[in-house]
C-alpha atoms as a PDB file:
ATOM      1  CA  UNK A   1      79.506  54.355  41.611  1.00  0.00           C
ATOM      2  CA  UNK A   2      77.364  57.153  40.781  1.00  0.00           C
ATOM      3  CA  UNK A   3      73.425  56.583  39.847  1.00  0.00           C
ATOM      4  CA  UNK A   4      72.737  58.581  36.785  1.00  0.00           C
ATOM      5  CA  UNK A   5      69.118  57.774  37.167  1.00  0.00           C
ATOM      6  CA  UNK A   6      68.526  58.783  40.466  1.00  0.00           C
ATOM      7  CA  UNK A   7      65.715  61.601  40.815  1.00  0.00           C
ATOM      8  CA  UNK A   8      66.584  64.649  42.088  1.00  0.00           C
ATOM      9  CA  UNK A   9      64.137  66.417  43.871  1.00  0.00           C
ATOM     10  CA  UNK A  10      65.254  70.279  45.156  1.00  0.00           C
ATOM     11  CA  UNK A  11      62.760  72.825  43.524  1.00  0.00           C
ATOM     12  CA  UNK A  12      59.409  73.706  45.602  1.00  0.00           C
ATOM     13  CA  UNK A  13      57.170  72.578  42.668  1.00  0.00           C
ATOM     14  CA  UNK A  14      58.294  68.644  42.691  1.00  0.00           C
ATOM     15  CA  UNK A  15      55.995  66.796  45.196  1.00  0.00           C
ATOM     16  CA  UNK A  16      56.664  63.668  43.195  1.00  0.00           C
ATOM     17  CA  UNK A  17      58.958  61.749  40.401  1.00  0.00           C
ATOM     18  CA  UNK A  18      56.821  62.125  37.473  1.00  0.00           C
ATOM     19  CA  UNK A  19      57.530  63.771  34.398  1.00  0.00           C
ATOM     20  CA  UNK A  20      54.809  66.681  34.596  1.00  0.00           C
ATOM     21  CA  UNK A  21      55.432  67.314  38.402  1.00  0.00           C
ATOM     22  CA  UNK A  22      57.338  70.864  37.552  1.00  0.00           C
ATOM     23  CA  UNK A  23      55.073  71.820  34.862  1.00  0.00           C
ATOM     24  CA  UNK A  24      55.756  75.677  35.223  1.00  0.00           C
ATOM     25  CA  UNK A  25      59.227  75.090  35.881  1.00  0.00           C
ATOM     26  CA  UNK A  26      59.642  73.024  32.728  1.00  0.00           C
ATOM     27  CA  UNK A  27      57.639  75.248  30.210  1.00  0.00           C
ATOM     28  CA  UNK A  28      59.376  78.426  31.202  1.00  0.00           C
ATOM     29  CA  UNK A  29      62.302  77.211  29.528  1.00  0.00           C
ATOM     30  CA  UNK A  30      60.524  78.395  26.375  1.00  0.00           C
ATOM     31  CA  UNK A  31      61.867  81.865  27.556  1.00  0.00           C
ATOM     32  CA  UNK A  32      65.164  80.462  26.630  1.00  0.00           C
ATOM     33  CA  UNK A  33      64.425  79.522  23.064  1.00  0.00           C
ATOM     34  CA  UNK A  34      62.996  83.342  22.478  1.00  0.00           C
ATOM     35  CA  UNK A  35      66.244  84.527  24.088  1.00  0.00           C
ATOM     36  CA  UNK A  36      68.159  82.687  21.158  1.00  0.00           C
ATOM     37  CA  UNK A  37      65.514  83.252  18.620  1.00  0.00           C
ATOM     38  CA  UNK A  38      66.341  87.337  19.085  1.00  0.00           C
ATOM     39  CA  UNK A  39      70.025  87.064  19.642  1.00  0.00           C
ATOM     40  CA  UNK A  40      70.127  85.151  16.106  1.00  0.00           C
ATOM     41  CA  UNK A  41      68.297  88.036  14.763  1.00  0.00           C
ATOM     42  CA  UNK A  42      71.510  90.252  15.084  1.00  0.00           C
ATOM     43  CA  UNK A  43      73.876  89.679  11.866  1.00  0.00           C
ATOM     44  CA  UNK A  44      77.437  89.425  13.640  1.00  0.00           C
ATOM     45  CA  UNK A  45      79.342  86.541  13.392  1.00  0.00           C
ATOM     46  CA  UNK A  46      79.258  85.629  16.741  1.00  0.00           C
ATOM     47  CA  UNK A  47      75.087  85.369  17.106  1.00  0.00           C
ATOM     48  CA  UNK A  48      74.623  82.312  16.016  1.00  0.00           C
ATOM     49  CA  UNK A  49      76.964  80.124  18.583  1.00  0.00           C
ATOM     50  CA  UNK A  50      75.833  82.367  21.396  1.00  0.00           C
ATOM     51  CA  UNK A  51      71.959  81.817  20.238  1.00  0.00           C
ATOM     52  CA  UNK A  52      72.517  77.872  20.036  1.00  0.00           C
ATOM     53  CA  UNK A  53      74.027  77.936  22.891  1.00  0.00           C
ATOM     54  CA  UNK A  54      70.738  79.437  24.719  1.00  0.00           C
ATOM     55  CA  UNK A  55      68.487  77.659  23.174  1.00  0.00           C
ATOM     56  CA  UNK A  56      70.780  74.821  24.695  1.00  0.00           C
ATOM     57  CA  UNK A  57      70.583  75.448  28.165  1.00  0.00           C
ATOM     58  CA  UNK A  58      66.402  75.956  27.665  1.00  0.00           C
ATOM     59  CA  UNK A  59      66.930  72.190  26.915  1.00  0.00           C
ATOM     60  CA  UNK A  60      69.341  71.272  29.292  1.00  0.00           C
ATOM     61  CA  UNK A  61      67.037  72.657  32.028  1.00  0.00           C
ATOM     62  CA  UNK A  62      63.642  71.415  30.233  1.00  0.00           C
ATOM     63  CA  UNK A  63      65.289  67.591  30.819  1.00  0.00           C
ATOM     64  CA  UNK A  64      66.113  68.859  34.394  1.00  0.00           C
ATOM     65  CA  UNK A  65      62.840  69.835  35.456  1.00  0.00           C
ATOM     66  CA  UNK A  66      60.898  66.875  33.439  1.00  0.00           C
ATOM     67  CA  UNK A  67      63.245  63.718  34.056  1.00  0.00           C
ATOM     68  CA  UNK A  68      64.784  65.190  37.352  1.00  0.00           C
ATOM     69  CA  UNK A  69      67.802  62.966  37.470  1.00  0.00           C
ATOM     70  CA  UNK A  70      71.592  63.188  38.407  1.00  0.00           C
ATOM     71  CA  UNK A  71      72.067  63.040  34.597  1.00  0.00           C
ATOM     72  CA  UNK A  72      69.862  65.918  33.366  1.00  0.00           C
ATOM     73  CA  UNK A  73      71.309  67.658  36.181  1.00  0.00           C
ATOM     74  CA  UNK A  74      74.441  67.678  34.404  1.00  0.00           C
ATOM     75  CA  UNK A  75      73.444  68.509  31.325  1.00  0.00           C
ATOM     76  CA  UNK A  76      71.535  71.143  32.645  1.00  0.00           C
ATOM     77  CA  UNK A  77      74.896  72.669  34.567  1.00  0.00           C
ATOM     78  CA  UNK A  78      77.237  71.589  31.550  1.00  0.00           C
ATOM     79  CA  UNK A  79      75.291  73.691  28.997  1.00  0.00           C
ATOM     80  CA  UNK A  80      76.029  77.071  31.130  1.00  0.00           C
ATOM     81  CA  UNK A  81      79.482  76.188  31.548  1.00  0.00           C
ATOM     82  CA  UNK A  82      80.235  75.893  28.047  1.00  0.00           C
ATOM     83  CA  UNK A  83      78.359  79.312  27.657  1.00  0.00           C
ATOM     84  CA  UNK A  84      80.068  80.600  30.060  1.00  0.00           C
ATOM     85  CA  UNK A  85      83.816  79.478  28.702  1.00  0.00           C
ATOM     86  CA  UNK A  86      82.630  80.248  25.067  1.00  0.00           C
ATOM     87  CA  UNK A  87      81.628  83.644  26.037  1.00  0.00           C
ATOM     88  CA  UNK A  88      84.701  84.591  27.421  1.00  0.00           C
ATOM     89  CA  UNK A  89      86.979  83.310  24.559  1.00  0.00           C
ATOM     90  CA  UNK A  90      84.115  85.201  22.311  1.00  0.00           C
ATOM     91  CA  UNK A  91      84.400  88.515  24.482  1.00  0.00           C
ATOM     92  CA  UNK A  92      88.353  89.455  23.743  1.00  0.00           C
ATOM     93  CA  UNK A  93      87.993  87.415  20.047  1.00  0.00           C
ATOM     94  CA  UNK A  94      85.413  90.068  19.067  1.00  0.00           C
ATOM     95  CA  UNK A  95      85.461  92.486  21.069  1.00  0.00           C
ATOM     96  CA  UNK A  96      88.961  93.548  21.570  1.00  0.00           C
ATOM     97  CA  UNK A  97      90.522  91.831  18.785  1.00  0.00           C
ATOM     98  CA  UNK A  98      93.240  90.184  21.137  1.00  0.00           C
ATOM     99  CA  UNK A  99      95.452  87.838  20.901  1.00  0.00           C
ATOM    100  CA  UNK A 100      95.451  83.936  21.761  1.00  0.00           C
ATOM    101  CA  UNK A 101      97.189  84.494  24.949  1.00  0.00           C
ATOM    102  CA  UNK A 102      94.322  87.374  25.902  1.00  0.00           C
ATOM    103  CA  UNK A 103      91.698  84.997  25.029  1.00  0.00           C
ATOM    104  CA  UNK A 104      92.902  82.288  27.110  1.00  0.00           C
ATOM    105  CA  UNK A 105      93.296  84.688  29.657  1.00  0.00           C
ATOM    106  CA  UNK A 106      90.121  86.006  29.906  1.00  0.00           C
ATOM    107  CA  UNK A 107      88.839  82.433  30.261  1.00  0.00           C
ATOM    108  CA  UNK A 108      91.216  81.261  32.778  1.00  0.00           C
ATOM    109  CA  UNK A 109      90.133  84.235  34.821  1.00  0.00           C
ATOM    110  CA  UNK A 110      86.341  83.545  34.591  1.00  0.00           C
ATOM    111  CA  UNK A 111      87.590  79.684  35.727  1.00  0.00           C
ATOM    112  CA  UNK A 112      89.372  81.755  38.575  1.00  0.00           C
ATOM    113  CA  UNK A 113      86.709  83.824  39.706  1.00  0.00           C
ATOM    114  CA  UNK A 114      84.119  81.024  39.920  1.00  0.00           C
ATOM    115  CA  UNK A 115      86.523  78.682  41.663  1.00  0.00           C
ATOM    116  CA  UNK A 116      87.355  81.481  44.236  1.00  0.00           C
ATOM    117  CA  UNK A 117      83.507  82.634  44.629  1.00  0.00           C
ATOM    118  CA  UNK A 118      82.727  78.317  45.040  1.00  0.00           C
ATOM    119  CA  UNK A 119      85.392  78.824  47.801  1.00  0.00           C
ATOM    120  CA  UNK A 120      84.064  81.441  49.582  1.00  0.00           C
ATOM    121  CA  UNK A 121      80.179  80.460  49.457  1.00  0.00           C
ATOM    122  CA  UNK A 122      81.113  76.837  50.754  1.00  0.00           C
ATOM    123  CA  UNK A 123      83.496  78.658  53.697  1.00  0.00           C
ATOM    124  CA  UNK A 124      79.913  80.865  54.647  1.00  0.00           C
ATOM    125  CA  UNK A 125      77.455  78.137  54.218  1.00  0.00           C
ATOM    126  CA  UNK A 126      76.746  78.047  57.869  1.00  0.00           C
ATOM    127  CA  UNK A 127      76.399  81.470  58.459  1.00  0.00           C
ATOM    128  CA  UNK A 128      74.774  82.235  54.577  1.00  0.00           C
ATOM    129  CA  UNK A 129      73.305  79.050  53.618  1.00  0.00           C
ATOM    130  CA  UNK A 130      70.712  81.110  51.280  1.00  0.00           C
ATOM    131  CA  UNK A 131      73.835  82.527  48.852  1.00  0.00           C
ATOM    132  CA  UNK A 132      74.016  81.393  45.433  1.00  0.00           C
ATOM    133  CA  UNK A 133      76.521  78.476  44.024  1.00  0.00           C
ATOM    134  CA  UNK A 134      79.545  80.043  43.518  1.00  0.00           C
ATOM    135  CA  UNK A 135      80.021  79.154  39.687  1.00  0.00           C
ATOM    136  CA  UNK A 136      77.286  81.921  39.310  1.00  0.00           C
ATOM    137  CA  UNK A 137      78.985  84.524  41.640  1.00  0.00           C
ATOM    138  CA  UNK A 138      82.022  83.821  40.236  1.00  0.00           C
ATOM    139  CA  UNK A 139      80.100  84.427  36.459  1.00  0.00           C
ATOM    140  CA  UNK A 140      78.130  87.794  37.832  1.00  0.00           C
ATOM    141  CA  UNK A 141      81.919  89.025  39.000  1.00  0.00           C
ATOM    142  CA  UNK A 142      83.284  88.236  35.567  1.00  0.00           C
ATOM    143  CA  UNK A 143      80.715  90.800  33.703  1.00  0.00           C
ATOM    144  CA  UNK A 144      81.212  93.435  36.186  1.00  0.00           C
ATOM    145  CA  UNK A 145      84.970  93.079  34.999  1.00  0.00           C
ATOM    146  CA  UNK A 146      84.136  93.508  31.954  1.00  0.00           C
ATOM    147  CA  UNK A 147      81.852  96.391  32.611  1.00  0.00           C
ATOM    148  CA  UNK A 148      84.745  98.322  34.631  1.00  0.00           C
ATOM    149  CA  UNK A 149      87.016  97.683  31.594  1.00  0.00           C
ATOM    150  CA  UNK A 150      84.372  98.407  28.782  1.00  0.00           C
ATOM    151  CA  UNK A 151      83.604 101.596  30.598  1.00  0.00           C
ATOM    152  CA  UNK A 152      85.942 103.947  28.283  1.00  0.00           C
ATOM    153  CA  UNK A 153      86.081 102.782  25.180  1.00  0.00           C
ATOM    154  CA  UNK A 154      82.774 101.079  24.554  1.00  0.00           C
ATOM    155  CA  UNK A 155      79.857 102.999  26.600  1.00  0.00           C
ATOM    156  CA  UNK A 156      77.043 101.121  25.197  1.00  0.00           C
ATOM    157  CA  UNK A 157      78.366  97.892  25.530  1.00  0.00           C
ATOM    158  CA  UNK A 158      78.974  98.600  29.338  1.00  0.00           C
ATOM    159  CA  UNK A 159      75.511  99.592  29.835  1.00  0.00           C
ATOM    160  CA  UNK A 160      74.372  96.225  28.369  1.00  0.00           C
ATOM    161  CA  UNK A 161      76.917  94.255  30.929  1.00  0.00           C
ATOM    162  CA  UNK A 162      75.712  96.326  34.057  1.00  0.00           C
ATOM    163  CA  UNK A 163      72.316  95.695  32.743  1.00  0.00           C
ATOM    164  CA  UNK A 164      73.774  92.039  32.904  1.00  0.00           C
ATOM    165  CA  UNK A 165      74.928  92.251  35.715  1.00  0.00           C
ATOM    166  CA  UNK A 166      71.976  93.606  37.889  1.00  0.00           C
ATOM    167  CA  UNK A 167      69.371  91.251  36.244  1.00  0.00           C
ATOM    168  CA  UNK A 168      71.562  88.541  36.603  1.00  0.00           C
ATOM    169  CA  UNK A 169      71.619  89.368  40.587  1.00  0.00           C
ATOM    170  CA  UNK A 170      67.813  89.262  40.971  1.00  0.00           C
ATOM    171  CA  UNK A 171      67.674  86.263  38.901  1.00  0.00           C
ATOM    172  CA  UNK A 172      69.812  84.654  41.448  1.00  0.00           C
ATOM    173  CA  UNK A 173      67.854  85.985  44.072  1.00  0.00           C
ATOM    174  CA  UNK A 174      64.617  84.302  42.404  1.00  0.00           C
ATOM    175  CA  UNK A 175      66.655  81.205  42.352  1.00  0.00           C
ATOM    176  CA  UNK A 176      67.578  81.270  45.998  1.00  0.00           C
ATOM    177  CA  UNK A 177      63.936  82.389  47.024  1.00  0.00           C
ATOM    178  CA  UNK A 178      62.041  79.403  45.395  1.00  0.00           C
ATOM    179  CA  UNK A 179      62.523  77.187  48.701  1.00  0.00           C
ATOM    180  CA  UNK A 180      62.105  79.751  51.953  1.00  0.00           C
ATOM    181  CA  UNK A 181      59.248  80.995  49.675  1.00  0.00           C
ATOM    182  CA  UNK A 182      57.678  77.471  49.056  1.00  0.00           C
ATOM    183  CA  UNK A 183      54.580  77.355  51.126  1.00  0.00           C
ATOM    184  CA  UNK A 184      53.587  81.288  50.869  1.00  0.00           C
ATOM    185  CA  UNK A 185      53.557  81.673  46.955  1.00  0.00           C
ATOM    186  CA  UNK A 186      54.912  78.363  45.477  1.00  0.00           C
ATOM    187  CA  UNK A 187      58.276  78.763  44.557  1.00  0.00           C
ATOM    188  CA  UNK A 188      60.455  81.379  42.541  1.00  0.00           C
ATOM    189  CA  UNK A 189      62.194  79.012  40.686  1.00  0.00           C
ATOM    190  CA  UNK A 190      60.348  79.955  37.298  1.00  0.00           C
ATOM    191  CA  UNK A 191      61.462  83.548  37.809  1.00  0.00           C
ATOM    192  CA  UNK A 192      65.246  82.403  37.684  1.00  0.00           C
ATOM    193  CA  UNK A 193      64.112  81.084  33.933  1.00  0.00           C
ATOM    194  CA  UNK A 194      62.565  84.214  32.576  1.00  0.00           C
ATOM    195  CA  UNK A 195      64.746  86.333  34.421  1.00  0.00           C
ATOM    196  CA  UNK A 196      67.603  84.282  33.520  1.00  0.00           C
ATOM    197  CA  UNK A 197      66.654  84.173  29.948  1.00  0.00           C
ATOM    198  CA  UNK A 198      66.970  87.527  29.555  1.00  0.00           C
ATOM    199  CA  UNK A 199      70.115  88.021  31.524  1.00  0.00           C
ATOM    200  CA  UNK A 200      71.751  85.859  28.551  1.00  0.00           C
ATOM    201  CA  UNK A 201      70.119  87.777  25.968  1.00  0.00           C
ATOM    202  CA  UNK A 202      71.488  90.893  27.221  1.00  0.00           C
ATOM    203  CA  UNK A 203      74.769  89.375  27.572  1.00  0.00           C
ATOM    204  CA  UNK A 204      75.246  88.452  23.883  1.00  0.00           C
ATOM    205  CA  UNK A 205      73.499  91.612  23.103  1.00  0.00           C
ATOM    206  CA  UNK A 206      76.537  93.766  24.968  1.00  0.00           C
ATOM    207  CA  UNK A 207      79.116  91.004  22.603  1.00  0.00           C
ATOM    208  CA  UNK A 208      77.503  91.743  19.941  1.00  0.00           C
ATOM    209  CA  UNK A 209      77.162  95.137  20.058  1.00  0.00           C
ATOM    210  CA  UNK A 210      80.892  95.586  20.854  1.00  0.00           C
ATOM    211  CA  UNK A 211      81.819  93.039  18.286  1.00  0.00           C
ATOM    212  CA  UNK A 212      79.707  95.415  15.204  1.00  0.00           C
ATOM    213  CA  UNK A 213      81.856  98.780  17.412  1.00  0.00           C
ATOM    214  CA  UNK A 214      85.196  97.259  17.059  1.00  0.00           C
ATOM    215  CA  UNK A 215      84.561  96.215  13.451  1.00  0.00           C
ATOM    216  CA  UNK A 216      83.040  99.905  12.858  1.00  0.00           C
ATOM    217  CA  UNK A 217      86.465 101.740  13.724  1.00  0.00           C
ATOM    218  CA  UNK A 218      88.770  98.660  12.353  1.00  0.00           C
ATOM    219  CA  UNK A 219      86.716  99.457   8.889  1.00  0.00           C
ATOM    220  CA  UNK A 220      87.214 103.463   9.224  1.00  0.00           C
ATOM    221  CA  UNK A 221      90.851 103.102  10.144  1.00  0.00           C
ATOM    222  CA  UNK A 222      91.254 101.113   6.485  1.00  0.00           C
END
């Protein structure tokens, strides 16, 4: 039976179980809620569930790095799922104005990708033990998809996703730093937040943008 309750202790900033033992890790979650605050700023529809769903993970996380259990630890992994599935039913809903079957699509192959990339990173562990979970490989392939297929008919939008994309890659870096980093500068795990935060922003900020596009030329075509 699994222990909900039991601490978790894998950043380089825990040295103990209390609540305040990851105090930069915890308060850079704010980075988060400012991510949401400025992606609710924008007046398409879909701003508001992709800026609750930010602030979200900020919280999921800030319970992760404060309580440091098995439970917060899937909260904190749950709430970037959901993003992730939400933004790829959102992505051909808005974007591309496709169909059910398109939509489902695009999520089954995000599901795909990450389940392929979880795959491939467990197969290398012993040779690459320092490569990133493969739920976040699998996410960082996903926007390069739709980079490559945004690259025609929605310029702007693909600039935001390769923006995505490369921030999102030194994020993870950050991430996979903050323990072979540990004793020189203290861990790099605070970097993945802010970094992270603003991966997400630009993110919704490419949906967005090619959400207001498509409705531009649906509205000149009437």
């Amino acid at each position: 039976m699994t222990d909900w309750f039991q601490p978790a202790d894998i950043y380089c900033e825990r040295t103990d179980p209390s609540f305040w033992a990851e105090p930069v890790n915890a308060w850079t979650n704010l980075a988060f809620v400012i991510a949401g605050l400025f992606v609710l700023a924008h007046r398409e529809p879909p701003a508001r569930t992709l800026a609750l769903l930010i602030v979200l993970i900020g919280a999921g996380s800030f319970l992760f790095h404060t309580f440091a259990n098995r439970l917060t630890g899937f909260l904190d992994v749950l709430f970037i799922g959901v993003y992730l599935v939400t933004y790829a039913w959102l992505w051909p809903k808005w974007v591309t104005r496709s169909t059910l079957m398109v939509k489902a699509s695009s999520v089954t192959a995000l599901i795909l990708l990450i389940a392929t990339a979880s795959i491939a990173t467990h197969a290398l562990t012993s040779v690459l033990p320092d490569l990133p979970p493969g739920s976040y490989l699998g996410a960082w392939f996903y926007v390069i998809g739709l980079a490559t297929l945004s690259a025609t008919n929605h310029r702007k939008v693909c600039i935001w996703l390769w923006v995505t994309a490369g921030l999102f890659m030194i994020s993870m870096t950050a991430r996979q730093l903050d323990l072979p980093l540990c004793e020189q500068i203290g861990g790099t795990h605070w970097l993945w937040h802010v970094l992270n935060a603003t991966v997400l922003y630009a993110s919704a900020r490419a949906l967005l943008l090619g959400a207001s596009d498509t409705a531009s030329r649906t509205d000149a075509k009437d």
